[in-house]
PDB file of N, CA and C in Angstrom:
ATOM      1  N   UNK A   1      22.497 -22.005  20.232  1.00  0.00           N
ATOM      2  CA  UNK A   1      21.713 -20.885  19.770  1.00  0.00           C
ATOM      3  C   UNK A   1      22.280 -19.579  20.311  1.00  0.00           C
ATOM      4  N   UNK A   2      21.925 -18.678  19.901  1.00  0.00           N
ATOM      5  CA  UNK A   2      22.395 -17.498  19.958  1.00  0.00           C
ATOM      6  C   UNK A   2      21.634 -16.901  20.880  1.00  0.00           C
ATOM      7  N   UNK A   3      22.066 -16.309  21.992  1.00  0.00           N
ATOM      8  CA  UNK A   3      21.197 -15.231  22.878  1.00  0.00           C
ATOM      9  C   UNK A   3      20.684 -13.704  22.217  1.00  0.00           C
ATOM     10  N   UNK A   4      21.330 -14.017  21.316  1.00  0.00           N
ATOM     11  CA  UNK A   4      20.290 -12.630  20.724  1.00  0.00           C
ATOM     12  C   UNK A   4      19.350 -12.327  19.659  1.00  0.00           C
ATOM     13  N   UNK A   5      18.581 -13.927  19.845  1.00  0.00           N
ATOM     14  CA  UNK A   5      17.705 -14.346  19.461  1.00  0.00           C
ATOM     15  C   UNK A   5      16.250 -13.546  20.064  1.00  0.00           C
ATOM     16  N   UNK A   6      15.393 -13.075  18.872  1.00  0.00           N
ATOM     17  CA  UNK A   6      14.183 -12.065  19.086  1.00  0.00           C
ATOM     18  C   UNK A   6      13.042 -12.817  18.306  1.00  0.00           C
ATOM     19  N   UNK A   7      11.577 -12.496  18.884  1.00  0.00           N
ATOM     20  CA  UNK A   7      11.167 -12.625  18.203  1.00  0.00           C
ATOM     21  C   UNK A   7      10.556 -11.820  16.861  1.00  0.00           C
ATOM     22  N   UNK A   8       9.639 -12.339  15.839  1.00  0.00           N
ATOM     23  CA  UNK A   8       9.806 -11.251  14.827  1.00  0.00           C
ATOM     24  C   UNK A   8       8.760  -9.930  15.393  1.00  0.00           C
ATOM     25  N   UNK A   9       9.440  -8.850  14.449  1.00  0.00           N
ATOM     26  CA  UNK A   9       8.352  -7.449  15.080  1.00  0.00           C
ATOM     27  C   UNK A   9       7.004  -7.402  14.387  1.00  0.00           C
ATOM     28  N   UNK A  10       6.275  -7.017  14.860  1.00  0.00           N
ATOM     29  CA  UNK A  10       5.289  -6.716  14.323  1.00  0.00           C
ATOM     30  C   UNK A  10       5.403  -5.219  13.138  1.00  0.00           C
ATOM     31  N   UNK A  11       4.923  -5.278  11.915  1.00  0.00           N
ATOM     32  CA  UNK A  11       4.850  -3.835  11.287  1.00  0.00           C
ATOM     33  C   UNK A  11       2.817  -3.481  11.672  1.00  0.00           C
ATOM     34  N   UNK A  12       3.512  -1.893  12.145  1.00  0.00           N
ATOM     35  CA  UNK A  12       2.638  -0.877  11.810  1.00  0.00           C
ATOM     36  C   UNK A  12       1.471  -1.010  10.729  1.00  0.00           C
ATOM     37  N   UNK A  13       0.500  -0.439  10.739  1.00  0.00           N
ATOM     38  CA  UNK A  13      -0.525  -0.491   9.793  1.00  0.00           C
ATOM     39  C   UNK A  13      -0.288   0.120   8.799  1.00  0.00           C
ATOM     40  N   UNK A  14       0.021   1.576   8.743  1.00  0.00           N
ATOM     41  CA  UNK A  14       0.857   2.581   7.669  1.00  0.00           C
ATOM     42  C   UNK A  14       1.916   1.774   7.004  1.00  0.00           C
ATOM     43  N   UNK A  15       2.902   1.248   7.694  1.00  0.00           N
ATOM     44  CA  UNK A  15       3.960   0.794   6.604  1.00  0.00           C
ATOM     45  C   UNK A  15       3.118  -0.363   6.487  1.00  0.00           C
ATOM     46  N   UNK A  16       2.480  -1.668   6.043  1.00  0.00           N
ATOM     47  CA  UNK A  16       1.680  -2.644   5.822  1.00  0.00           C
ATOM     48  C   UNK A  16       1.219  -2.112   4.361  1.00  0.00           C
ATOM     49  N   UNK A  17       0.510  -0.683   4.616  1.00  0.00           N
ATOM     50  CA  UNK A  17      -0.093   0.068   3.296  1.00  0.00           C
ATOM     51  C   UNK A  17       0.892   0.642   2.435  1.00  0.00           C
ATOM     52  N   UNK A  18       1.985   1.416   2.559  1.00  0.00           N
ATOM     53  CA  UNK A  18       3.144   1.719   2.081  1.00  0.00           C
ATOM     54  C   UNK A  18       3.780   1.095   1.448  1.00  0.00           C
ATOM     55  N   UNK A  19       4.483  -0.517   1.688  1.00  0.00           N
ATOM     56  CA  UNK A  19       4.513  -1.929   1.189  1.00  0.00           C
ATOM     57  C   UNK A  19       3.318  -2.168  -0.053  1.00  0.00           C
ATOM     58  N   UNK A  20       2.284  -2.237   0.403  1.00  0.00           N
ATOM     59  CA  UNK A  20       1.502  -3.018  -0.976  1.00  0.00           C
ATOM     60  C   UNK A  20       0.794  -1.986  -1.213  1.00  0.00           C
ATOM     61  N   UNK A  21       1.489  -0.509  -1.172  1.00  0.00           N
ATOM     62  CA  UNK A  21       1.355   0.464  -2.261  1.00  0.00           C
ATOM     63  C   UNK A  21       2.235   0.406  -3.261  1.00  0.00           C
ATOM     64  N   UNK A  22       3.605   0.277  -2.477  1.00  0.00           N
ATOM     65  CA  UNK A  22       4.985  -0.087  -3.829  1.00  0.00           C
ATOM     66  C   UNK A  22       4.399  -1.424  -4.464  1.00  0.00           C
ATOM     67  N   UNK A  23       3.646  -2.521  -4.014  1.00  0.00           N
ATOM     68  CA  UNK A  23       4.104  -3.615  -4.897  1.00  0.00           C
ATOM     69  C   UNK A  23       2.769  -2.839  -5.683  1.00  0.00           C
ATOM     70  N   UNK A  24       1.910  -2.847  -5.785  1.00  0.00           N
ATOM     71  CA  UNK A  24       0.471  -2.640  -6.446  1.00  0.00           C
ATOM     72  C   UNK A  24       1.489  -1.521  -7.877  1.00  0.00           C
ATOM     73  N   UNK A  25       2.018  -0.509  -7.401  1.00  0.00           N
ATOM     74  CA  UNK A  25       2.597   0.542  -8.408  1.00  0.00           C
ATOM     75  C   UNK A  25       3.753  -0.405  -9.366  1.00  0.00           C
ATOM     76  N   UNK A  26       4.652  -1.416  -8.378  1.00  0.00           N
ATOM     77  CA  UNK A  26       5.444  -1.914  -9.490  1.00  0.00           C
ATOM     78  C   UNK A  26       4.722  -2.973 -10.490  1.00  0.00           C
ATOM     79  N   UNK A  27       3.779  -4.140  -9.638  1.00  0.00           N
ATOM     80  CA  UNK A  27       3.091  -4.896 -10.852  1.00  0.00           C
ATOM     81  C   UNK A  27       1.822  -3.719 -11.690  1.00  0.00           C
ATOM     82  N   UNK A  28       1.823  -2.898 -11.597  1.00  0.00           N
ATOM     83  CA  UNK A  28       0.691  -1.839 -12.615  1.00  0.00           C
ATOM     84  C   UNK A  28       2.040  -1.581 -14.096  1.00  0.00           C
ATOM     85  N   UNK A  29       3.171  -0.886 -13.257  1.00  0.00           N
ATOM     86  CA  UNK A  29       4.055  -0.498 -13.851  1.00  0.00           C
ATOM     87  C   UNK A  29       5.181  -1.703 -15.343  1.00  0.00           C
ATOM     88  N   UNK A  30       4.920  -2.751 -14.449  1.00  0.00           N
ATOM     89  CA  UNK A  30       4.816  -3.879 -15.278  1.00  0.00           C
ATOM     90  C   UNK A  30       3.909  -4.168 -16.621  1.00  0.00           C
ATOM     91  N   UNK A  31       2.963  -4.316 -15.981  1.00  0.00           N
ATOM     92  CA  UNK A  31       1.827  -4.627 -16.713  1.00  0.00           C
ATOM     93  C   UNK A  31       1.780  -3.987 -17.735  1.00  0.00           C
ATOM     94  N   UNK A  32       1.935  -2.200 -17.685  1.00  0.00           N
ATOM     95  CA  UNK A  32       1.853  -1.244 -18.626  1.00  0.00           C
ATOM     96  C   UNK A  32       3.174  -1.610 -19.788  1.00  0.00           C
ATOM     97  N   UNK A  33       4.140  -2.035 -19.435  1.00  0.00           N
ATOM     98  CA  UNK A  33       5.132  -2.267 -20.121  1.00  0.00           C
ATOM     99  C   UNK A  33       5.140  -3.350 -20.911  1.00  0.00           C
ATOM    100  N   UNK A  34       4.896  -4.611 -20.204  1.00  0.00           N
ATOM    101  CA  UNK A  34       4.024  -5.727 -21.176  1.00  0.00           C
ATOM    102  C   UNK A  34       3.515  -5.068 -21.946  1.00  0.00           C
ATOM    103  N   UNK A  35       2.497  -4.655 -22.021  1.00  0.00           N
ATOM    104  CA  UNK A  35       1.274  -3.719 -22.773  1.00  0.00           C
ATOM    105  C   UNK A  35       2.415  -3.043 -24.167  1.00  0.00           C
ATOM    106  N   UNK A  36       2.995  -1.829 -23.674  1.00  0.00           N
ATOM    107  CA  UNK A  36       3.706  -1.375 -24.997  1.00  0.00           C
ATOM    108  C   UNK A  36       4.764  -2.328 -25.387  1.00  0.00           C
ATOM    109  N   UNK A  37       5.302  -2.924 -24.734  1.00  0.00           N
ATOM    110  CA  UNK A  37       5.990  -3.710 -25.186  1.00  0.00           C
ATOM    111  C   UNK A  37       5.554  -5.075 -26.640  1.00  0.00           C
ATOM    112  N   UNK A  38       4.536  -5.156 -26.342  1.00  0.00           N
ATOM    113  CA  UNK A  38       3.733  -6.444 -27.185  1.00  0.00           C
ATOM    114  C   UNK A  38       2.636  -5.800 -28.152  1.00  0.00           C
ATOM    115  N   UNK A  39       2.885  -4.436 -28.067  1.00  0.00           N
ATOM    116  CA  UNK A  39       1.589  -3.555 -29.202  1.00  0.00           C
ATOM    117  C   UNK A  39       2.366  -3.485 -29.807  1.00  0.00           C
ATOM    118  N   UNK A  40       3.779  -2.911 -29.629  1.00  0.00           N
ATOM    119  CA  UNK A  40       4.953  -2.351 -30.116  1.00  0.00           C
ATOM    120  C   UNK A  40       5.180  -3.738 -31.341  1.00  0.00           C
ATOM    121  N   UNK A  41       5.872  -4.885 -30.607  1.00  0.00           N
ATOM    122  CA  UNK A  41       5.797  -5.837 -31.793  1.00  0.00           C
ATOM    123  C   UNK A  41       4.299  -6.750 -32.588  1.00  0.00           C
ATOM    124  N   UNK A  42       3.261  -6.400 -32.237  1.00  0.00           N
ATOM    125  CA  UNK A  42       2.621  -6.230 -32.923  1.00  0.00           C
ATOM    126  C   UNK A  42       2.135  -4.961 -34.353  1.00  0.00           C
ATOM    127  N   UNK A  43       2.917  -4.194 -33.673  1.00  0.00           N
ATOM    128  CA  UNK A  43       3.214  -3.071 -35.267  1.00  0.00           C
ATOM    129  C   UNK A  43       1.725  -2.053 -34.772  1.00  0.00           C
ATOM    130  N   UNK A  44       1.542  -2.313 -33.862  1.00  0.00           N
ATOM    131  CA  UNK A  44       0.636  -0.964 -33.223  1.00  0.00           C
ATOM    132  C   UNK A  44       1.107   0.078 -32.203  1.00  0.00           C
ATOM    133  N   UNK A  45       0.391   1.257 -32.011  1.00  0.00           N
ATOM    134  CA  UNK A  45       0.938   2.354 -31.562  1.00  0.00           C
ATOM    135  C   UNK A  45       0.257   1.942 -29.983  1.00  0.00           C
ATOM    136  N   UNK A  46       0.784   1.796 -29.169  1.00  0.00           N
ATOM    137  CA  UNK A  46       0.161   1.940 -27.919  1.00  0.00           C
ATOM    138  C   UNK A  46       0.040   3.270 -27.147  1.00  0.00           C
ATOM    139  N   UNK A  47      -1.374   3.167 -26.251  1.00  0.00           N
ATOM    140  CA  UNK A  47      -1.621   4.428 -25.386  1.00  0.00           C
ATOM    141  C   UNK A  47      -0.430   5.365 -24.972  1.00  0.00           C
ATOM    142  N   UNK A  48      -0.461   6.517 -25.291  1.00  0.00           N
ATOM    143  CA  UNK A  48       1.069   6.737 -24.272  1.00  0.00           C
ATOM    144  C   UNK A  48       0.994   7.066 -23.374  1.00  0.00           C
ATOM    145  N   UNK A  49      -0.437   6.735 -22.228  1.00  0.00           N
ATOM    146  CA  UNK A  49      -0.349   6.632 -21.039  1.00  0.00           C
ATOM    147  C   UNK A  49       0.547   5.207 -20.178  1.00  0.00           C
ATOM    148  N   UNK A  50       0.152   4.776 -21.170  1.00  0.00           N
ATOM    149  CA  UNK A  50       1.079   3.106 -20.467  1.00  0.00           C
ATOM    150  C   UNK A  50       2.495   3.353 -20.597  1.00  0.00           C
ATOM    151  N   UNK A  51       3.432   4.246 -21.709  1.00  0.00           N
ATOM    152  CA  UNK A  51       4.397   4.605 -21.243  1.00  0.00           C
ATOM    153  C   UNK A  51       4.424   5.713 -20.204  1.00  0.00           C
ATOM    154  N   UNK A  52       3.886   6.443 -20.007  1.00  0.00           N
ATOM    155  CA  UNK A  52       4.045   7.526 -18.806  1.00  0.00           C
ATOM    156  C   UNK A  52       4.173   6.582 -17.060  1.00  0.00           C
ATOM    157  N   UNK A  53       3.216   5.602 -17.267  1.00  0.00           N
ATOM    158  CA  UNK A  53       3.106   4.719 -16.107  1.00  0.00           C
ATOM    159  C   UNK A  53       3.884   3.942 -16.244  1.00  0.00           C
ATOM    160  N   UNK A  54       4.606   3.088 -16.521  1.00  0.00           N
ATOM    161  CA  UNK A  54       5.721   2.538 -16.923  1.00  0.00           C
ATOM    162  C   UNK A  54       7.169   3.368 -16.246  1.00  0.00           C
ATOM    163  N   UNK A  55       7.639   4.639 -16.993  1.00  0.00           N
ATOM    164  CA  UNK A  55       8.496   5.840 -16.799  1.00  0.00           C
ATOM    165  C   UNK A  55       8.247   6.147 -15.394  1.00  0.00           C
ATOM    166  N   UNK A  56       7.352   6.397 -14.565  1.00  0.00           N
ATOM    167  CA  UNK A  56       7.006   7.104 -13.666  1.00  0.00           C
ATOM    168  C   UNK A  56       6.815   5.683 -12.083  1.00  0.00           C
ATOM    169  N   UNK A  57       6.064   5.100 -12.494  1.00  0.00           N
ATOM    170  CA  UNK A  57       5.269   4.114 -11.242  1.00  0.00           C
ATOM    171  C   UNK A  57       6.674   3.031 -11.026  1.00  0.00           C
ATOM    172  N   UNK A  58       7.316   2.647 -11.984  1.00  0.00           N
ATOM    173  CA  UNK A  58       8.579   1.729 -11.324  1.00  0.00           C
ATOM    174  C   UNK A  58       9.354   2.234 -10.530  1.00  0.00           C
ATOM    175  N   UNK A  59      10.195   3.566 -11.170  1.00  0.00           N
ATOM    176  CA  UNK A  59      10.961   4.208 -10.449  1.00  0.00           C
ATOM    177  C   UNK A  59      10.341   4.558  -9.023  1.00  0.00           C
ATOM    178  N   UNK A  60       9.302   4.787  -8.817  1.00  0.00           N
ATOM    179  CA  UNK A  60       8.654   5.594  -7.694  1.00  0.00           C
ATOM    180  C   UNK A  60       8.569   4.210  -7.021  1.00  0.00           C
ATOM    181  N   UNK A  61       7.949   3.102  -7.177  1.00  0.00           N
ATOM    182  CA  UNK A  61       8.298   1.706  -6.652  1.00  0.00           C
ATOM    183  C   UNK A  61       9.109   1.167  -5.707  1.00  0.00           C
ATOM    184  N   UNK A  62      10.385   1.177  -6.772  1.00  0.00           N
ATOM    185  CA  UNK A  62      11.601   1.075  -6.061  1.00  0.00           C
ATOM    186  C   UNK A  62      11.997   1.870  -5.206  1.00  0.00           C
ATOM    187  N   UNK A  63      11.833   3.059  -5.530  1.00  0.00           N
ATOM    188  CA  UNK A  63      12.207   3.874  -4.256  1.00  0.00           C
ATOM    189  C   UNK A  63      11.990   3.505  -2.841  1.00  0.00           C
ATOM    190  N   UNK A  64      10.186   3.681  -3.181  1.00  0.00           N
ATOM    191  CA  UNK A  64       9.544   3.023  -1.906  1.00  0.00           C
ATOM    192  C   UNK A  64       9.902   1.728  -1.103  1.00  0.00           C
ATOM    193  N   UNK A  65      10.019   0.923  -2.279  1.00  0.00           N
ATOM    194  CA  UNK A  65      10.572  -0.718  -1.456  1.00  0.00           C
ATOM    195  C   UNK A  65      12.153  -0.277  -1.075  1.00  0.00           C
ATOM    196  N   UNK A  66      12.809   0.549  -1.842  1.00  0.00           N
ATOM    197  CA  UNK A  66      14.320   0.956  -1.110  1.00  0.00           C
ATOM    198  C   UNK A  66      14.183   1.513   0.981  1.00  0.00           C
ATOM    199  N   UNK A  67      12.472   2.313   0.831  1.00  0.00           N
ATOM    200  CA  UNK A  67      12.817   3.283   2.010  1.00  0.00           C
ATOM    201  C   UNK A  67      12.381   2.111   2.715  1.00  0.00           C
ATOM    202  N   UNK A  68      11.517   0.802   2.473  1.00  0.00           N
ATOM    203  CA  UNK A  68      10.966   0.042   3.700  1.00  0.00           C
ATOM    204  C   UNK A  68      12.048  -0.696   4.094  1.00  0.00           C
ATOM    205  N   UNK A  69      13.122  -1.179   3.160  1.00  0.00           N
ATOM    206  CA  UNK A  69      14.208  -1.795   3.655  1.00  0.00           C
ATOM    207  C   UNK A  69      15.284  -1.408   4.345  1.00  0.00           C
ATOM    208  N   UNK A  70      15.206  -0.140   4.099  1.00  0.00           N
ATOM    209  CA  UNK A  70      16.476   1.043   4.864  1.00  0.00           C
ATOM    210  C   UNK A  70      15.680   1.121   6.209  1.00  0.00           C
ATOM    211  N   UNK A  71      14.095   1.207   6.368  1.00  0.00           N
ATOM    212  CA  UNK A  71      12.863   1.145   8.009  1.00  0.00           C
ATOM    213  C   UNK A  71      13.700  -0.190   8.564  1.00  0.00           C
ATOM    214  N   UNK A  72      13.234  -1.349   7.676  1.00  0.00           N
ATOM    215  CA  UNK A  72      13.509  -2.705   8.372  1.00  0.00           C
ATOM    216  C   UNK A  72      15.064  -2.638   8.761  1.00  0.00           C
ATOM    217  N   UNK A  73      16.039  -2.362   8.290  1.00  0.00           N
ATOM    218  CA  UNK A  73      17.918  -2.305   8.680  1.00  0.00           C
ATOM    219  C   UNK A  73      17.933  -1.864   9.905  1.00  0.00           C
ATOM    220  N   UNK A  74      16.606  -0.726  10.245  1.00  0.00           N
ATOM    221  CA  UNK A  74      17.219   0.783  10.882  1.00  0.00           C
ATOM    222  C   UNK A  74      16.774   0.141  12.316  1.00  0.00           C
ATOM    223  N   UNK A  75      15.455  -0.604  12.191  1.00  0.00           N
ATOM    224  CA  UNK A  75      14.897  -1.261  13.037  1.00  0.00           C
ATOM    225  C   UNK A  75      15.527  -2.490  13.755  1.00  0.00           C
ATOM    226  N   UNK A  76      15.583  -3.208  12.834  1.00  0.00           N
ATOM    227  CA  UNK A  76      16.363  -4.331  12.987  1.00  0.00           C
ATOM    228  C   UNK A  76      18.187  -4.168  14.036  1.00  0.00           C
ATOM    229  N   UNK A  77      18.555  -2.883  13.334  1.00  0.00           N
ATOM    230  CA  UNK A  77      19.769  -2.311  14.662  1.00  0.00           C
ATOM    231  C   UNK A  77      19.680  -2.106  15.932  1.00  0.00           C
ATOM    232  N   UNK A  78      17.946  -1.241  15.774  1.00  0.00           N
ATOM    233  CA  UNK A  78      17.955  -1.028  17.288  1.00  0.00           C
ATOM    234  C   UNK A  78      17.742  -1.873  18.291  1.00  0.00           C
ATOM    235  N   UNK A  79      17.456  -3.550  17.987  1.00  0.00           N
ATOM    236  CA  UNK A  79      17.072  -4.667  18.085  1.00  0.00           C
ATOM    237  C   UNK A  79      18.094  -4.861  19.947  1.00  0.00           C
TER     238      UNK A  79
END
């Protein structure tokens, strides 16, 4: 075994909420897309709020799950 063996860290309460703020925004952002996606081939006009959320809540998503993984790297170095 390796001596630089740790155990795991605990996360913060803030990033805990930050986390299953991105996932909550990417499965919404989903969902909305299902949504136009399946009105669309049904030959109906869907809300064009579900595209605005769609356009907007993934990208913003990913971002977020980008910055917790760049936290966990940054953390994980100072180890």
């Amino acid at each position: 075994m390796s001596q630089l063996f740790s155990a795991p860290q605990t996360v913060n309460r803030g990033w805990q909420i930050f986390n299953y703020t991105a996932m909550a925004l990417a499965l919404a952002a989903l969902v909305a897309l299902i949504v136009v996606l399946l009105s669309k081939w049904a030959g109906g006009t869907p809300w064009p709020g579900f595209n605005w959320i769609a356009m907007i809540a993934l990208p913003a998503a990913f971002l977020m799950m980008g910055a917790s993984i760049l936290r966990s790297v940054s953390i994980r170095r100072r180890l």
